[in-house]
Protein backbone atom coordinates (compact mmCIF):
# COMPACT_ATOMS: atom_id res chain seq x y z
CA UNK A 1 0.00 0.00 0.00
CA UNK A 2 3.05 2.31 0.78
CA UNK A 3 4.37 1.72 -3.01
CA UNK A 4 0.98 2.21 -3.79
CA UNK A 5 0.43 6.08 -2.36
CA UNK A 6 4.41 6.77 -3.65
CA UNK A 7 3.68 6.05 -6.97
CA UNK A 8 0.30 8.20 -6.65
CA UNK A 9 2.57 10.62 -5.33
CA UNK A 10 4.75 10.93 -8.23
CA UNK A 11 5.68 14.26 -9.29
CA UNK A 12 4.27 16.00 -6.25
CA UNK A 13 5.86 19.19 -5.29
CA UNK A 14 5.37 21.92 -2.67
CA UNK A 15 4.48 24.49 -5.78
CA UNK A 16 2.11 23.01 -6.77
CA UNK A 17 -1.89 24.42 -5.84
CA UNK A 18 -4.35 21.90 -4.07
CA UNK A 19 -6.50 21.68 -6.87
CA UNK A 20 -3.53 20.92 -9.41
CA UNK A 21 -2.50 18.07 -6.83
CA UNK A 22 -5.67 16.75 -7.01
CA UNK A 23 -5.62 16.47 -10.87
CA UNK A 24 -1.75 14.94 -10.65
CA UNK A 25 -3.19 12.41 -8.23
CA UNK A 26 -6.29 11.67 -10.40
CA UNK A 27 -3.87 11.52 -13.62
CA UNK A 28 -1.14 8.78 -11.91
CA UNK A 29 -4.50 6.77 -10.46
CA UNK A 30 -5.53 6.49 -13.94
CA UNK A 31 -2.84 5.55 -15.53
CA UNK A 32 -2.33 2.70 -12.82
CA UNK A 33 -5.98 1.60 -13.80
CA UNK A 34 -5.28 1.70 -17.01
CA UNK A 35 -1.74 -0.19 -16.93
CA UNK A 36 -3.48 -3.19 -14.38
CA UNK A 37 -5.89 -3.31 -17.70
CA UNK A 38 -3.33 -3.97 -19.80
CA UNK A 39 -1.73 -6.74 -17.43
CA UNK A 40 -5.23 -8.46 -17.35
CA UNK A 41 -5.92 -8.76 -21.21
CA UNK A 42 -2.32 -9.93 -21.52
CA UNK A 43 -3.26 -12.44 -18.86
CA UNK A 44 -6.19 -13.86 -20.32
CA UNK A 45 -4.39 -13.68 -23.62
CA UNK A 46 -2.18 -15.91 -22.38
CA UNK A 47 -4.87 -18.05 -20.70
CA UNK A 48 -7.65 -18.11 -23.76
CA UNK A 49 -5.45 -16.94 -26.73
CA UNK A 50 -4.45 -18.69 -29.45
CA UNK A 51 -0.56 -18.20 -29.68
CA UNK A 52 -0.50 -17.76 -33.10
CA UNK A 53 -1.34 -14.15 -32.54
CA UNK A 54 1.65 -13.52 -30.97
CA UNK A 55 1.94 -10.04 -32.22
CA UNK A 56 -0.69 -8.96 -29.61
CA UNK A 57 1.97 -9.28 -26.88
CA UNK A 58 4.08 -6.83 -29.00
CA UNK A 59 0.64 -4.66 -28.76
CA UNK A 60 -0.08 -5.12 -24.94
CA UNK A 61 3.71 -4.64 -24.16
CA UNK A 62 4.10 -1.65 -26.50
CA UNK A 63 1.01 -0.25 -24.77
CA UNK A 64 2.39 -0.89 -21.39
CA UNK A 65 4.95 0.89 -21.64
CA UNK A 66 4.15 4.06 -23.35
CA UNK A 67 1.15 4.61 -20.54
CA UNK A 68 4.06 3.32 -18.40
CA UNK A 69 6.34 6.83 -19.75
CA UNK A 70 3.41 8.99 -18.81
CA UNK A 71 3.91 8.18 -14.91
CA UNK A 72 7.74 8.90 -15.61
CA UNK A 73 6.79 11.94 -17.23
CA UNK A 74 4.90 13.30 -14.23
CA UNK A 75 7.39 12.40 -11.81
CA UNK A 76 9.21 14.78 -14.25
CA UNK A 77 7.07 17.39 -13.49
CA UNK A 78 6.27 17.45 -17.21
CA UNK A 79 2.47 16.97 -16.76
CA UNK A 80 0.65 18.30 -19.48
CA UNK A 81 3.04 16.28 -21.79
CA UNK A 82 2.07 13.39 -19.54
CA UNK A 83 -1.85 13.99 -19.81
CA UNK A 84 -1.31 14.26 -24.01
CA UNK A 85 0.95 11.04 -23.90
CA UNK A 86 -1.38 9.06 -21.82
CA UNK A 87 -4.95 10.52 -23.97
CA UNK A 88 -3.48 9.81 -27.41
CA UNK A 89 -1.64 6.48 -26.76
CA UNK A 90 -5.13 5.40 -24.84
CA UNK A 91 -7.33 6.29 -27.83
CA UNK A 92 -4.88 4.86 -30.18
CA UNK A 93 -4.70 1.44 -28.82
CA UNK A 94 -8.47 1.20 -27.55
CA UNK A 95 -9.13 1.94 -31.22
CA UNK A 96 -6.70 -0.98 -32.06
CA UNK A 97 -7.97 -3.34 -29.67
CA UNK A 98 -11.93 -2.74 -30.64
CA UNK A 99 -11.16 -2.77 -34.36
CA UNK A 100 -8.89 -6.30 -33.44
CA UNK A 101 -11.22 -7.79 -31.42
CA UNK A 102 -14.86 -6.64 -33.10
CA UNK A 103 -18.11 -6.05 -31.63
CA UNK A 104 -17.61 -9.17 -29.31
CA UNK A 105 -14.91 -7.15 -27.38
CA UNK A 106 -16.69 -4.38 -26.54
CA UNK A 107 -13.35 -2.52 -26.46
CA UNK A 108 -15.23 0.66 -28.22
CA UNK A 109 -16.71 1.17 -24.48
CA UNK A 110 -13.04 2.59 -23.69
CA UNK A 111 -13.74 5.19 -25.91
CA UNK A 112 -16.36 7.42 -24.21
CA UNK A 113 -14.26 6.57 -20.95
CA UNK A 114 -11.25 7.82 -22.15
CA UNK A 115 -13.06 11.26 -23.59
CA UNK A 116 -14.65 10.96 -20.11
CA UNK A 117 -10.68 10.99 -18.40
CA UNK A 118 -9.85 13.91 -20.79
CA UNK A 119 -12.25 16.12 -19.97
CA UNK A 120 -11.25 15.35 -16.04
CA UNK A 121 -7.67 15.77 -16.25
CA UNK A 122 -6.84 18.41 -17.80
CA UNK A 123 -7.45 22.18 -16.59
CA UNK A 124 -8.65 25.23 -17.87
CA UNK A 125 -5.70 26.97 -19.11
CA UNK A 126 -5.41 23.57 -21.09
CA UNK A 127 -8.77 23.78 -22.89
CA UNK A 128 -7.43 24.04 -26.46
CA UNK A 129 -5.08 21.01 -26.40
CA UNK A 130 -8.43 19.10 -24.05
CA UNK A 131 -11.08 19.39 -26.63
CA UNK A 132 -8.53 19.13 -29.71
CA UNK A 133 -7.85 15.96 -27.83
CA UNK A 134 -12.04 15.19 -27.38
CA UNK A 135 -12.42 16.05 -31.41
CA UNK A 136 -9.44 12.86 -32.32
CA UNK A 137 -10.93 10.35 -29.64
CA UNK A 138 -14.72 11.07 -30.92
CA UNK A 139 -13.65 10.56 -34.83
CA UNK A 140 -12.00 7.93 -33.63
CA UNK A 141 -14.56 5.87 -31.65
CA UNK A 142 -16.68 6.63 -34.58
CA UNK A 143 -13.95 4.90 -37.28
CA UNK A 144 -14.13 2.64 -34.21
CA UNK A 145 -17.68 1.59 -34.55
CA UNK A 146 -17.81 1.66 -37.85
CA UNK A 147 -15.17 -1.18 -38.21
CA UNK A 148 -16.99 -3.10 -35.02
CA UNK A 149 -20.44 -3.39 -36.75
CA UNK A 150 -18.80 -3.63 -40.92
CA UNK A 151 -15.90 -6.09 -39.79
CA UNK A 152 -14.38 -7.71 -42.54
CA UNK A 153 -13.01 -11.71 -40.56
CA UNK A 154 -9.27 -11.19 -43.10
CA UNK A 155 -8.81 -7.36 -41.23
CA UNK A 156 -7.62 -9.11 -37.92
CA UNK A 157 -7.75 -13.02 -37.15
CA UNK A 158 -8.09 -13.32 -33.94
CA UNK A 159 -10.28 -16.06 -32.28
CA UNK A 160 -14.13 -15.48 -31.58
CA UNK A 161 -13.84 -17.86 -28.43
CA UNK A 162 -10.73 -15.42 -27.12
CA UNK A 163 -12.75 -12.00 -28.54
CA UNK A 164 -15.52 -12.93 -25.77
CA UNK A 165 -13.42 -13.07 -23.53
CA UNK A 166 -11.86 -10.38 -24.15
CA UNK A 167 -15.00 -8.75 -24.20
CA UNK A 168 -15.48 -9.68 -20.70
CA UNK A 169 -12.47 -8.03 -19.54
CA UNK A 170 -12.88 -4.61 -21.45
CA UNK A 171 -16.18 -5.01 -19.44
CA UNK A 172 -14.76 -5.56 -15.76
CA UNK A 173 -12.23 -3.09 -16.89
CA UNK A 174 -14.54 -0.02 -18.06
CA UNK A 175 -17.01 -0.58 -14.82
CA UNK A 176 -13.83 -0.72 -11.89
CA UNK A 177 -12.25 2.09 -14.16
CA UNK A 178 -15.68 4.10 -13.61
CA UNK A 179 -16.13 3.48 -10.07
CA UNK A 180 -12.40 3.71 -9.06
CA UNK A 181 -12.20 7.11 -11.26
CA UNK A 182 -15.22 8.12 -9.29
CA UNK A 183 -14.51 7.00 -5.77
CA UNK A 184 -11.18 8.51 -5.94
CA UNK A 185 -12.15 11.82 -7.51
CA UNK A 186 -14.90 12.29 -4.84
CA UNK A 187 -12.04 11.45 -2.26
CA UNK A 188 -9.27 14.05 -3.42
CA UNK A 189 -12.12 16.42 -3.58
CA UNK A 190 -13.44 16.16 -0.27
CA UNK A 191 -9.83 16.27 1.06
CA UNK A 192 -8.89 19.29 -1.85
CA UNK A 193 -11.81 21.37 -0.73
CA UNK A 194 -10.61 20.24 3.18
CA UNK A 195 -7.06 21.91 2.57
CA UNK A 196 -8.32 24.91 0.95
CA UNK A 197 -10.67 25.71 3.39
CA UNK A 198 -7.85 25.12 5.79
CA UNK A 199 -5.57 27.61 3.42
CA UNK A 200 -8.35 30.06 3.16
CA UNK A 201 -8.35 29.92 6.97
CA UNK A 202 -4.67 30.75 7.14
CA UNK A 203 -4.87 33.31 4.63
CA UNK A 204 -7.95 35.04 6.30
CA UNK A 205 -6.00 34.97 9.82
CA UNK A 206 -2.46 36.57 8.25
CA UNK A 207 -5.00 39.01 6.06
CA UNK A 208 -6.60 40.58 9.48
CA UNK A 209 -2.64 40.01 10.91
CA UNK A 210 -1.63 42.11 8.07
CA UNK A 211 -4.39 44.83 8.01
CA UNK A 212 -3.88 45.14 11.69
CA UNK A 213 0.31 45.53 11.02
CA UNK A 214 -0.87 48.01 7.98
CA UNK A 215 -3.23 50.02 10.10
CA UNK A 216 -0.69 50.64 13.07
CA UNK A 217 2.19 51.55 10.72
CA UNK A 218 -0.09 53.81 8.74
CA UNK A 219 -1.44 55.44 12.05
CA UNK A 220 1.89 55.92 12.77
CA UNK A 221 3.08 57.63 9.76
CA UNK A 222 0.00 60.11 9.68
CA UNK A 223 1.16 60.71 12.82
CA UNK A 224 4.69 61.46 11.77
CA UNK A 225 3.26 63.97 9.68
CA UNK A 226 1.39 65.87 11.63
CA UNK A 227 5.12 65.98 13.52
CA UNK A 228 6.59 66.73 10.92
CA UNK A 229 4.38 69.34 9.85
CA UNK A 230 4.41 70.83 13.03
CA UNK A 231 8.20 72.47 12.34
CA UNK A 232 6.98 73.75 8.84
CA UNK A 233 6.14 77.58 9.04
CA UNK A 234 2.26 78.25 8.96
CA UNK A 235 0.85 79.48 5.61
CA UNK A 236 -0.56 82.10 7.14
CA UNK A 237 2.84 83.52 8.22
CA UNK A 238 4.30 83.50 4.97
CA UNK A 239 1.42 85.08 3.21
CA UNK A 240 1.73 87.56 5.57
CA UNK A 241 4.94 88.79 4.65
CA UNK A 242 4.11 88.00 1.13
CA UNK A 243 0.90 87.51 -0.20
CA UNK A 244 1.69 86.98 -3.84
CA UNK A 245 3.48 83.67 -3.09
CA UNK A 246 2.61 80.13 -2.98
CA UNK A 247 4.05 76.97 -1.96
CA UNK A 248 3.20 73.46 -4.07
CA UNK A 249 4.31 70.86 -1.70
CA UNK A 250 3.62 67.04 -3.16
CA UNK A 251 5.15 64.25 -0.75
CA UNK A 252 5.96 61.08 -2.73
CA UNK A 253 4.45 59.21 0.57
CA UNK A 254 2.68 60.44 3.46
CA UNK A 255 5.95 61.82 4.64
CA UNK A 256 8.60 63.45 2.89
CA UNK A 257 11.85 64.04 2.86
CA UNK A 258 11.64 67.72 1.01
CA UNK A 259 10.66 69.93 3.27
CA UNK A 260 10.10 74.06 3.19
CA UNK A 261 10.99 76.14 6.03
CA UNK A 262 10.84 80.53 7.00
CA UNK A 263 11.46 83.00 9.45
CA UNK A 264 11.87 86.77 10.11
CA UNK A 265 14.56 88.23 11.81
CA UNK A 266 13.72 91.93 12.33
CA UNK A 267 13.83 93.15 8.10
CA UNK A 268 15.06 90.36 6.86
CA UNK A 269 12.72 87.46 5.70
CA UNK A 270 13.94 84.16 4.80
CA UNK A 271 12.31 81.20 3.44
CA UNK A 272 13.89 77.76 1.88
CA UNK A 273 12.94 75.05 0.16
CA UNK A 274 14.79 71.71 1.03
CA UNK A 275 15.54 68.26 -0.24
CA UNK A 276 16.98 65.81 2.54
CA UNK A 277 17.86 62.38 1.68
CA UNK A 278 15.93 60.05 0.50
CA UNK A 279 11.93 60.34 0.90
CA UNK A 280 9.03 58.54 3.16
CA UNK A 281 9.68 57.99 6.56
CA UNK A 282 13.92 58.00 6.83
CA UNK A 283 13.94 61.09 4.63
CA UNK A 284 11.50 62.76 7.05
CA UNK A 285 13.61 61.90 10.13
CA UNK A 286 16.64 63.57 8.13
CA UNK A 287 14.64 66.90 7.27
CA UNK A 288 13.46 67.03 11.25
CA UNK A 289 17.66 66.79 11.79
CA UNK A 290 18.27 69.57 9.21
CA UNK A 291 15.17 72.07 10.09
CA UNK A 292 16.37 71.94 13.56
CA UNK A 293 19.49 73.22 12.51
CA UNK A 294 18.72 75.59 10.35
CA UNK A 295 16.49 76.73 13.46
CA UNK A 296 18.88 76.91 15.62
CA UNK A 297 21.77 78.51 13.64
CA UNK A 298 18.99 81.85 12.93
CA UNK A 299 17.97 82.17 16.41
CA UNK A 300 20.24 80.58 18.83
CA UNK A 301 23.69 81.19 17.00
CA UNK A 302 22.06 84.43 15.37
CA UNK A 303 23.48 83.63 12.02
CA UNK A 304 21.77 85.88 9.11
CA UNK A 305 24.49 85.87 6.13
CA UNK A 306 22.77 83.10 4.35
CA UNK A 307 26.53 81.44 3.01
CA UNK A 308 27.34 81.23 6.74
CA UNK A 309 23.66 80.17 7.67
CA UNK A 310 24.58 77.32 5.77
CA UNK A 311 27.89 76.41 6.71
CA UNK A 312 26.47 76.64 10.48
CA UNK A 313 23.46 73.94 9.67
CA UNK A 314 26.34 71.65 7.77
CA UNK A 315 28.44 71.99 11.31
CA UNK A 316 25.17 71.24 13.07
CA UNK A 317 23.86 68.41 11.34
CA UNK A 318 27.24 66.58 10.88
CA UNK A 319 27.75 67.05 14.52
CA UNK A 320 24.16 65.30 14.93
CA UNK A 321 24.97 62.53 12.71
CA UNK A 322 28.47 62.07 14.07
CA UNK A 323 27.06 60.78 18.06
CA UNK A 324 26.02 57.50 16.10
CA UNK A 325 28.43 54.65 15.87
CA UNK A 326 27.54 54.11 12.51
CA UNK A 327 28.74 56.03 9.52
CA UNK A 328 25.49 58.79 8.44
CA UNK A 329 26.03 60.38 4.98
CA UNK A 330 22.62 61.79 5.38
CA UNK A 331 22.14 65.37 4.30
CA UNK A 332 19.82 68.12 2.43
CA UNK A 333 20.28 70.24 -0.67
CA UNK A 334 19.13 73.84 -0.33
CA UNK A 335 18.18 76.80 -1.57
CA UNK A 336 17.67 79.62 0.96
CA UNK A 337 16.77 82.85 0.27
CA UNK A 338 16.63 85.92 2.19
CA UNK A 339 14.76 89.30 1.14
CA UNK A 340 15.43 92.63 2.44
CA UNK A 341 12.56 94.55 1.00
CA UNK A 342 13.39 97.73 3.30
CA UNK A 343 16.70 97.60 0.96
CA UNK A 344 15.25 96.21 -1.85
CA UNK A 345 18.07 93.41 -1.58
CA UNK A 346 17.77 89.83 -1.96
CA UNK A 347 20.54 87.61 -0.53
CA UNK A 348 20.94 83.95 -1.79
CA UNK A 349 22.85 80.63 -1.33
CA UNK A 350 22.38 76.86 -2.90
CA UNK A 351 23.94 73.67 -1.91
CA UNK A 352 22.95 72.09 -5.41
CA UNK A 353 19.77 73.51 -6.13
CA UNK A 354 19.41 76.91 -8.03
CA UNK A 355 17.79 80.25 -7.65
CA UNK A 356 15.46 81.40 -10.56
CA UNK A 357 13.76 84.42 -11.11
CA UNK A 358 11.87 85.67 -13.85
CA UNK A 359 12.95 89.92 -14.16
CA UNK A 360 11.03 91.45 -17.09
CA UNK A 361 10.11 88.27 -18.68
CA UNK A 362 13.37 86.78 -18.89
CA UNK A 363 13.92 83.40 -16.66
CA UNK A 364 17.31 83.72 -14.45
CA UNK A 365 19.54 81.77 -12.54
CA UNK A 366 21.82 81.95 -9.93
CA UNK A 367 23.63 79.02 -9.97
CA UNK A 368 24.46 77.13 -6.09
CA UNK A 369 27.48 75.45 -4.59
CA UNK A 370 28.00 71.95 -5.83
CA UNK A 371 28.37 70.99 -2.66
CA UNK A 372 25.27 69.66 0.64
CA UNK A 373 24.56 70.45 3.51
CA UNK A 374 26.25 66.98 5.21
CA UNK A 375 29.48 65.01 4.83
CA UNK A 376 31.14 65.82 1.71
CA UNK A 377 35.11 65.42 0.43
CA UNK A 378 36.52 68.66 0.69
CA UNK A 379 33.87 71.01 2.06
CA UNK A 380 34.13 74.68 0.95
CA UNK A 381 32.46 77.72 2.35
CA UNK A 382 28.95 78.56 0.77
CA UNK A 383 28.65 81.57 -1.68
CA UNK A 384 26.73 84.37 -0.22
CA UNK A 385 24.67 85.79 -3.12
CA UNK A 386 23.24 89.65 -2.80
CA UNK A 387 20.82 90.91 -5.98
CA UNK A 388 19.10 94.76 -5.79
CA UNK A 389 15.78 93.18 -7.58
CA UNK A 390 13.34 95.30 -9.07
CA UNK A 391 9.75 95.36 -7.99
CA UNK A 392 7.33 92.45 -9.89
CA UNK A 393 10.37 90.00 -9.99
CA UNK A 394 9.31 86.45 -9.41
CA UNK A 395 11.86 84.10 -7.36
CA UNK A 396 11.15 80.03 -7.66
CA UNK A 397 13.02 78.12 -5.00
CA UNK A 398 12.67 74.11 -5.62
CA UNK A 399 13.69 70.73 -5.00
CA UNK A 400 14.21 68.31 -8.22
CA UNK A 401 11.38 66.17 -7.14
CA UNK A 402 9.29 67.89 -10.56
CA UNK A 403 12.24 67.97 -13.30
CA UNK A 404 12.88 64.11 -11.88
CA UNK A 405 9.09 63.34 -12.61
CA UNK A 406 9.13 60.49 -15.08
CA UNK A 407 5.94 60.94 -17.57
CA UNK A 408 4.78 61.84 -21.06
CA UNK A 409 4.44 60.59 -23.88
CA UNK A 410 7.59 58.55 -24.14
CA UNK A 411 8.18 58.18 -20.49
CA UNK A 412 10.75 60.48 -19.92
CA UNK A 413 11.92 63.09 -17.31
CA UNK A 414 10.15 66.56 -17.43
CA UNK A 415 13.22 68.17 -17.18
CA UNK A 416 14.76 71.94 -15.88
CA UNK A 417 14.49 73.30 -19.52
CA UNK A 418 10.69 72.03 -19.63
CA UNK A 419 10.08 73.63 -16.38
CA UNK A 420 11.73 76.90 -16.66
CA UNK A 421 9.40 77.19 -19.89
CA UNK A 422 6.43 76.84 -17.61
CA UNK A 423 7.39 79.32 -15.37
CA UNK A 424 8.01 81.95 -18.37
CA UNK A 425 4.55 80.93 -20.25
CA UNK A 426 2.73 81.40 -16.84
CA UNK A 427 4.52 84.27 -15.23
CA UNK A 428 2.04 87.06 -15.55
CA UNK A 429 -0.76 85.22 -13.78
CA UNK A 430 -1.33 84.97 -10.13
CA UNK A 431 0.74 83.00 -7.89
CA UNK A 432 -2.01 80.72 -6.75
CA UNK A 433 -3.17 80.39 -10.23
CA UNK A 434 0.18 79.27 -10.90
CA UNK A 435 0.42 76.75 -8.53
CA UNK A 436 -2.85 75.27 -10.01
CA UNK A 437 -0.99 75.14 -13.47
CA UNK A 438 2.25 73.83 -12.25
CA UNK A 439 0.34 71.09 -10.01
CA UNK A 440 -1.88 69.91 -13.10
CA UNK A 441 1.19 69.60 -15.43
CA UNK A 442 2.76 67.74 -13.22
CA UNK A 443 -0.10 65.17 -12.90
CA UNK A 444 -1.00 65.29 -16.60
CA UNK A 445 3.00 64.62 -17.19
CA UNK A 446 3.08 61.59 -14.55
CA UNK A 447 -0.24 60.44 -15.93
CA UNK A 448 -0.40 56.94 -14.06
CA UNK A 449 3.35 56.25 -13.95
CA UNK A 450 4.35 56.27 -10.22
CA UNK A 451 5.54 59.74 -8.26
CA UNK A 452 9.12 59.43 -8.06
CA UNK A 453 10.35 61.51 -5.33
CA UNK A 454 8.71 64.55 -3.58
CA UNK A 455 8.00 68.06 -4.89
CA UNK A 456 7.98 71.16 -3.49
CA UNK A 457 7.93 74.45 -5.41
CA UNK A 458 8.01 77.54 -3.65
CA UNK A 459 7.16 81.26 -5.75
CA UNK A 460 7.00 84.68 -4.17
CA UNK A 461 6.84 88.03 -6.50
CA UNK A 462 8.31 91.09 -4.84
């Protein structure tokens, strides 16, 4: 009974769904049916036959072991190749054996049975190759029938004595095929539908695991933002000071690792817009580091050249990043500018990101210092900018969260040069209606291609 299950067995493997084990199992019990057939006609071949039709041992023995190669093939893990193996060689040799024997042997029974197998074994992604299989075995139990019932006695000699009881066989063996095929199949079923209700148990249990894991880490973040959002100036405050201005902030996650921060120090009003490493949650934790430094350099340290505001935050965060054992590369890219409008005097500097202003209807740039705000290989003081402006000059601070933006109609980057196009076409409208425009390119550019990093835009006209 062991070598029994183990050869039922064959080909099983941990990959494999329940329902496609239950159609290997099904496939390797009939082809053991269907071999212990074969053994019994050759048996009563040799019991009843007349030995002068010796060439129907070739037959059975042929037969035996091409069904045999279909149990090899699924212990091979090859078994559709298996299923079309054992359907054609069965049709082709039940046609043999009812055309051999005539309408005595009953052999054209198999027929219907093996149509019957086909339609069992094979599944629905194999529904061409199943019924092209169905259309050969149906023409073919026709041809069968035909020859059964317009048998000419010179086709096939075989004795009429050994045809009955041959007959009898193909009988015994279509009825246990039919009840075994049956028995079993109701069997694997019961116990298939067992282990997926089982699996569907486990699945349900990790699901609500899951959605529980999902809800506290999402609570969490949105609770991270509100943190974070806490040390980002108020609107309120910057419209203020400046209420042609907007700001288009567009985290690639809940939390981001841009971030836009201002303050006023007597005259002088400064504002930034910030990139820190990476995005989501770590890029957050890095732009809390770098906001508290860039607090603390303006009002503890009382730092308002903005080259040296930013060589103070660099000291600052690398000093905060240094207390860890392990090695933090972590940093920000910048651009931080500070207005005077008493003076009518802007002051700038960049670690890596640009200052552009539009003056007349002409886009500008001040270029920054290729260099962040973090550890870097031979750190160099940051350029102080200073710029008399004249009144209705736009400035754009930004991160490269928006030229980054993959999109389009090919796919590609938006690009600087795209951007800076924007900003000209749109210049002469209002700053909020800008931000609308800028916000719906950028979603009409990004169409459903994923965000890639965050965005945040800042404009103020002076």
């Amino acid at each position: 009974m062991n070598v029994l299950s183990k050869i039922i067995d064959f080909g099983k493997s941990p990959e494999l769904t329940a329902r496609e084990e239950r159609l290997l199992k099904l496939s390797n019990v009939t082809f053991i049916v269907i071999l212990c057939f074969i053994l019994a006609n050759l048996f009563s071949f040799l019991s009843f036959g007349n030995k002068k039709d010796i060439h129907l041992i070739i037959v059975f023995a042929f037969h035996f072991v091409l069904i045999s190669a279909s149990l090899i093939l699924n212990l091979k893990k090859k078994y559709l190749i298996a299923k079309i193996n054992f359907s054609i060689v069965a049709v082709i040799f039940v046609s043999y054996y009812s055309i051999a024997y005539g309408k005595e042997g009953f052999n054209y029974l198999f027929i219907p049975m093996i149509i019957f197998l086909i339609f069992n074994l094979f599944e629905a992604k194999e529904k061409l190759i199943m019924w092209i299989l169905i259309l050969f075995a149906s023409l073919t139990y026709f041809v069968a029938l035909y020859a059964n019932y317009n048998r000419l006695e010179y086709y096939i000699n075989i004795e009429k004595s050994f045809r009955l009881m041959q007959g009898i066989v193909s009988l015994i063996g279509y009825l246990s095929l039919t009840i075994m095929f049956g028995f079993y199949n109701f069997k694997l079923t019961i116990k298939t539908e067992n282990k997926l209700l089982a699996e569907k148990v486990a699945i349900d249990a990790q699901k609500i695991i899951i959605e529980n894991a999902h809800k506290e880490i999402t609570d969490s973040i949105n609770y991270a933002k509100r943190l974070q959002h806490a040390i980002f100036p108020p609107t309120d405050f910057i419209t203020t000071n400046f209420p042609e201005s907007f700001i288009l902030y567009k985290p690639k996650d809940i939390v981001a690792g841009d971030f836009y921060w201002a303050e006023k120090i007597e005259d002088l009003f400064f504002i930034t817009a910030a990139d820190c490493t990476g995005h989501g949650v770590p890029g957050a934790m890095v732009s809390v580091v770098c906001s508290i430094a860039l607090n603390r350099t303006v009002n503890e340290f009382g730092v308002t050249d903005t080259g040296k505001i930013l060589d103070k935050t660099r000291e600052l965060v690398i000093d905060t990043f240094t207390k860890s054992n392990a090695e933090v590369k972590d940093g920000m890219d910048i651009s931080l500018l500070c207005i005077d409008k008493q003076n009518q005097k802007i002051f700038w500097s960049g670690a890596n990101n640009p200052l552009w202003f539009v003056e007349n209807g002409e886009l500008k740039e001040i270029k920054a210092d290729k260099q962040p705000i973090g550890k870097t290989d031979n750190p160099k003081p940051f350029t102080t900018h200073q710029l008399k402006y004249k009144e209705n000059t736009t400035f754009y601070l930004f991160t490269d969260g928006l030229a980054d933006q993959f999109g389009g109609p090919k796919g590609k980057k938006f690009k600087y040069k795209q951007f800076g196009e924007l900003l000209i076409e749109i210049n002469n409208k209002a700053m909020q209606e800008q931000s609308t425009i800028i916000n719906e390119k950028f979603e009409t550019w990004k169409n459903e291609l994923e965000q890639v990093d965050d965005v945040c835009v800042i404009g103020i006209k002076i």
